[in-house]
Protein backbone atom coordinates (compact mmCIF):
# COMPACT_ATOMS: atom_id res chain seq x y z
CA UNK A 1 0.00 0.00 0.00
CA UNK A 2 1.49 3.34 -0.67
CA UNK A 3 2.48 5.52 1.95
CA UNK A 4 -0.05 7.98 1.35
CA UNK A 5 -3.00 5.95 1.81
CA UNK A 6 -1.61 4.71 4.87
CA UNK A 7 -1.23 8.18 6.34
CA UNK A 8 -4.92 8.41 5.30
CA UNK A 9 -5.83 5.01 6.84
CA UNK A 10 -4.46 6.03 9.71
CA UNK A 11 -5.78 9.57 10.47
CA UNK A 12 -9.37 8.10 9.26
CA UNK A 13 -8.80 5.60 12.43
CA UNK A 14 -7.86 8.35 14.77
CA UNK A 15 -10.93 10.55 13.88
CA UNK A 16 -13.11 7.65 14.61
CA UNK A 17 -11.73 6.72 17.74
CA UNK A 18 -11.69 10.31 19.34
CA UNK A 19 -15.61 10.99 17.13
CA UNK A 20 -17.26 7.80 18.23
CA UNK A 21 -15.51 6.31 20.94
CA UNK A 22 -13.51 8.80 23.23
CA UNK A 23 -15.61 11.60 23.14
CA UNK A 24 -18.98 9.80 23.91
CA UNK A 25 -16.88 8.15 26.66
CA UNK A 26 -16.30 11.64 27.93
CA UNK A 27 -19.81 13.34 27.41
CA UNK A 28 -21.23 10.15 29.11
CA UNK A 29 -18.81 11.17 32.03
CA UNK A 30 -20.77 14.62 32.26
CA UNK A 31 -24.16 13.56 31.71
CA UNK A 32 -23.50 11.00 34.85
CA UNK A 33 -21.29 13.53 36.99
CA UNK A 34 -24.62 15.72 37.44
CA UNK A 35 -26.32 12.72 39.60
CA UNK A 36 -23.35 13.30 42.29
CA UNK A 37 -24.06 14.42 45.80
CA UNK A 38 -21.58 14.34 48.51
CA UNK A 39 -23.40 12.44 51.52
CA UNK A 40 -20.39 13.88 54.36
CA UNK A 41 -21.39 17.41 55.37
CA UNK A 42 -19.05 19.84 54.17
CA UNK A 43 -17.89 23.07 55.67
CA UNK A 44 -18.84 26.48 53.86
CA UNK A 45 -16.59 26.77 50.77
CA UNK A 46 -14.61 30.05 51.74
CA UNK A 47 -15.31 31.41 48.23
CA UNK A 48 -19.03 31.28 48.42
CA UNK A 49 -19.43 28.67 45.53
CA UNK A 50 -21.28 26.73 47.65
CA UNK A 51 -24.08 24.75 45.88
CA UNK A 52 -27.28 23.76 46.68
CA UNK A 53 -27.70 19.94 47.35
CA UNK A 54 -30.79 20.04 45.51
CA UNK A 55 -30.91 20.92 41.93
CA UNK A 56 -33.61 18.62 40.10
CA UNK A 57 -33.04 20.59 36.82
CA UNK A 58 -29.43 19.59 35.94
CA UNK A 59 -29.74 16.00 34.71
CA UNK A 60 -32.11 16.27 32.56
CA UNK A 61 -30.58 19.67 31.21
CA UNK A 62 -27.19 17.56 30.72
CA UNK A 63 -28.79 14.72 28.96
CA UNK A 64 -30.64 16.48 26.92
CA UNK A 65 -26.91 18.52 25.79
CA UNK A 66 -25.21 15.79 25.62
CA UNK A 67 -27.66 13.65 23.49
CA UNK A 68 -28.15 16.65 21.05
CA UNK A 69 -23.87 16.85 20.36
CA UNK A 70 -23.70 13.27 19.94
CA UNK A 71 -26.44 12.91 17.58
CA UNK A 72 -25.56 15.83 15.48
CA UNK A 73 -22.09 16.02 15.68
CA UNK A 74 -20.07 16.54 12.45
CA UNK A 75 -16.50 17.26 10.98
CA UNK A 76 -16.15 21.21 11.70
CA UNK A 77 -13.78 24.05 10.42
CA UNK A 78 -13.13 26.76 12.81
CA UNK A 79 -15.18 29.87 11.92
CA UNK A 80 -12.70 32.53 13.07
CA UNK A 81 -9.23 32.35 14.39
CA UNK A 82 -9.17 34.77 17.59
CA UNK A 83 -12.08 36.69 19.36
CA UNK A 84 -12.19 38.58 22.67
CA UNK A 85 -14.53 39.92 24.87
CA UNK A 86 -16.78 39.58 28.54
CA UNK A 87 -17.01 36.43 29.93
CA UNK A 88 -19.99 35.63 32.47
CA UNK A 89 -19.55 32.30 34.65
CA UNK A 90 -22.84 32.44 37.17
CA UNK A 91 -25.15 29.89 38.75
CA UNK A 92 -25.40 28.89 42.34
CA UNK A 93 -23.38 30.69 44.29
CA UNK A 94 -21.25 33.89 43.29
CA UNK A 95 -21.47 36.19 39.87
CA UNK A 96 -18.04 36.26 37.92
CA UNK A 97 -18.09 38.64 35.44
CA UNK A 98 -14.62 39.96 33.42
CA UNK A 99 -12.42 40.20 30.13
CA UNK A 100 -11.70 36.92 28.48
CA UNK A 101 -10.00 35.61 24.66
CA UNK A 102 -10.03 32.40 22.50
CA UNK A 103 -8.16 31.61 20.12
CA UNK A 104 -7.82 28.28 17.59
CA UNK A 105 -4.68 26.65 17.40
CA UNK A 106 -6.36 24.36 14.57
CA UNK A 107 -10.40 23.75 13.24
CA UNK A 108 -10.86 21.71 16.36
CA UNK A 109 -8.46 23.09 18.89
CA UNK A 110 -8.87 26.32 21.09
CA UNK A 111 -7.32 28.08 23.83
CA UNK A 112 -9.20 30.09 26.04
CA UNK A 113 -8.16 32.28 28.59
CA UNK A 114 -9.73 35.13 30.72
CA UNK A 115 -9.11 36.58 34.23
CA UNK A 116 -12.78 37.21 36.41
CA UNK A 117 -14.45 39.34 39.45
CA UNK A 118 -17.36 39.22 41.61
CA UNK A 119 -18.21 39.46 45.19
CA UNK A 120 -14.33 40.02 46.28
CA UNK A 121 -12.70 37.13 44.36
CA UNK A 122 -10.53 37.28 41.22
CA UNK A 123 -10.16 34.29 39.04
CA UNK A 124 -7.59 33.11 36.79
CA UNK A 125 -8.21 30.61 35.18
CA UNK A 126 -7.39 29.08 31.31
CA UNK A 127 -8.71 25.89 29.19
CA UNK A 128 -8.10 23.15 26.05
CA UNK A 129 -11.22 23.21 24.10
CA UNK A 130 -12.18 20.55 21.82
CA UNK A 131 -14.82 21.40 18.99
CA UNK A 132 -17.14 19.63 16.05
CA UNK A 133 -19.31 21.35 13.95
CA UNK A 134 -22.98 20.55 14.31
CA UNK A 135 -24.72 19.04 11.29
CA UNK A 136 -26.85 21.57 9.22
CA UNK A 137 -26.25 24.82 11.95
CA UNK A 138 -23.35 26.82 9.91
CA UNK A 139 -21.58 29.05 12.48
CA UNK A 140 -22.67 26.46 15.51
CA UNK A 141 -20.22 24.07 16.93
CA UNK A 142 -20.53 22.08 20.43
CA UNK A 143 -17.18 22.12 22.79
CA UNK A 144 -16.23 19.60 25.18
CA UNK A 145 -13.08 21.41 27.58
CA UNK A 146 -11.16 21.69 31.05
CA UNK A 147 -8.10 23.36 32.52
CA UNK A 148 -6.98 25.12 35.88
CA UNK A 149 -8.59 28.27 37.29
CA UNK A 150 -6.98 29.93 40.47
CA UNK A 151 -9.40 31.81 43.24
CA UNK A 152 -8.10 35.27 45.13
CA UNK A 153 -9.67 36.34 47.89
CA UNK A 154 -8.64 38.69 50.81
CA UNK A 155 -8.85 36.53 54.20
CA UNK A 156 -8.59 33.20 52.80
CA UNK A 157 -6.10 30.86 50.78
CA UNK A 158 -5.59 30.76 47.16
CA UNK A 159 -8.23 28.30 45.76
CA UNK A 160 -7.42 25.89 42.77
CA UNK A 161 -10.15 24.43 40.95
CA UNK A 162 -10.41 22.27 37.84
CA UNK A 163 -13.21 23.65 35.61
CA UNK A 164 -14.39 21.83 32.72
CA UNK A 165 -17.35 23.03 30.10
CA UNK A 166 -20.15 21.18 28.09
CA UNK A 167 -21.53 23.84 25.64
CA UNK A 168 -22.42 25.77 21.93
CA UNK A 169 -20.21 28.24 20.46
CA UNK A 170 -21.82 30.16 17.80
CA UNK A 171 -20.55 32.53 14.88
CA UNK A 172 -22.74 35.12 14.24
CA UNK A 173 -22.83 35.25 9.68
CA UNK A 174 -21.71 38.22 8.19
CA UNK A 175 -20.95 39.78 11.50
CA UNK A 176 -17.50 40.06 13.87
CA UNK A 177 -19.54 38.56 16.80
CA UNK A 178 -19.35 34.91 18.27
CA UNK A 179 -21.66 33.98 21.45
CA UNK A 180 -21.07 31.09 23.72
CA UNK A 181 -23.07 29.29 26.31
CA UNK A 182 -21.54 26.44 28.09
CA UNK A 183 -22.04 24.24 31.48
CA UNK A 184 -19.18 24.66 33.35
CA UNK A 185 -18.94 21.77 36.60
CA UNK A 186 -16.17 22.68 39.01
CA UNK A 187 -13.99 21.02 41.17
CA UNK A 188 -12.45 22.69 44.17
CA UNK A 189 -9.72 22.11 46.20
CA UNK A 190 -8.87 23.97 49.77
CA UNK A 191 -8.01 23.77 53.13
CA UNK A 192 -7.22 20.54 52.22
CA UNK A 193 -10.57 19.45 51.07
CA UNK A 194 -12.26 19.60 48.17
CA UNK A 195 -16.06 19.98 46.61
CA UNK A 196 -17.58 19.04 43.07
CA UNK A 197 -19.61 22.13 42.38
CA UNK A 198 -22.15 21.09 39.47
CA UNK A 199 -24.80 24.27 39.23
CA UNK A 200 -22.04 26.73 37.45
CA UNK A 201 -22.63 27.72 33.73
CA UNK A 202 -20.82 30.41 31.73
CA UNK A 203 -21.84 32.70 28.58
CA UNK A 204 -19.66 34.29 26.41
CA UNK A 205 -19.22 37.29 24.50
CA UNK A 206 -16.82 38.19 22.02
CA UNK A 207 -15.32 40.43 19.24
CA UNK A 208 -14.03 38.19 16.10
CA UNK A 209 -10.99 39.98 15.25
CA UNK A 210 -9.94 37.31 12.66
């Protein structure tokens, strides 16, 4: 076989494994990560993201997400290469609100990046983003990411959470404007402890520069 088609072959069994296999894997993982609730009783996280035990909403919100992406996932070329603009991550517990920017590294990849206030915290925080176009929606991709975010606060430790997103990024035609709407589950580390915060969700606003 020449060595062309076995590049080909073997990209073609790549795609499939991370399209069909790895990523349903991992939106399963999400969908199921909704029905957790922590039976010990917890101490006030010192941040104020504490959540709600109670939250009949979120699995069925999940499943329906994650159902819709697999279903209607397709190949995807990225729609712009780097936009900027205000970030909103809200839900139970405290308002973050502040500048943020994404970029793609290639049609799937993106970096995104932003720093975020509300009630007396700061948070850094930065993610991989994977994405796939979404069969017969031009502009409208689902993501699937995760990465670190760091917590300031005056009167308490540094917090470090992993934050990972479930959402739709979407490029508005014929205009510099992309919007973004994603769930964003968090876990938190501190004082030695840590808590899986699922009631967060993030929008996004941003200026397509390119």
């Amino acid at each position: 076989m020449p060595l062309k088609s076995k590049k080909s072959l073997k990209e073609g069994i790549e795609n499939y494994t991370l399209d069909r296999i790895v990523l349903p894997m991992l939106l399963h993982y999400f969908c199921l990560s909704t029905f957790y609730e922590s039976k010990q009783n917890k101490k006030l996280n010192p941040l104020k993201l504490h959540i709600m035990k109670k939250v009949n909403f979120k699995p069925l919100f999940a499943l329906i997400i994650c159902s819709a992406i697999v279903l209607f996932s397709n190949s995807v070329q990225a729609q712009y290469k780097t936009a900027a603009g205000l970030h909103i991550d809200a839900g139970d517990g405290t308002t973050l609100v502040g500048p943020h920017i994404k970029t793609f590294f290639s049609p799937n990849s993106a970096g995104e990046a932003g720093v975020l206030f509300g009630g007396g915290l700061t948070a850094i925080q930065a993610q991989y983003q994977y994405h796939q176009g979404i069969s017969g929606a031009e502009g409208l991709q689902w993501y699937l990411g995760a990465g670190p975010s760091f917590l300031f606060s005056d009167g308490s430790d540094t917090e470090v959470s992993l934050v990972t997103a479930l959402g739709l990024d979407y490029k508005i035609a014929n205009a510099p404007l992309d919007l973004s709407f994603d769930w964003r589950p968090r876990l938190v580390f501190y004082d030695g402890d840590s808590e899986f915060l699922p009631g967060r969700f993030g929008i996004g606003l941003r200026f397509v520069f390119r």
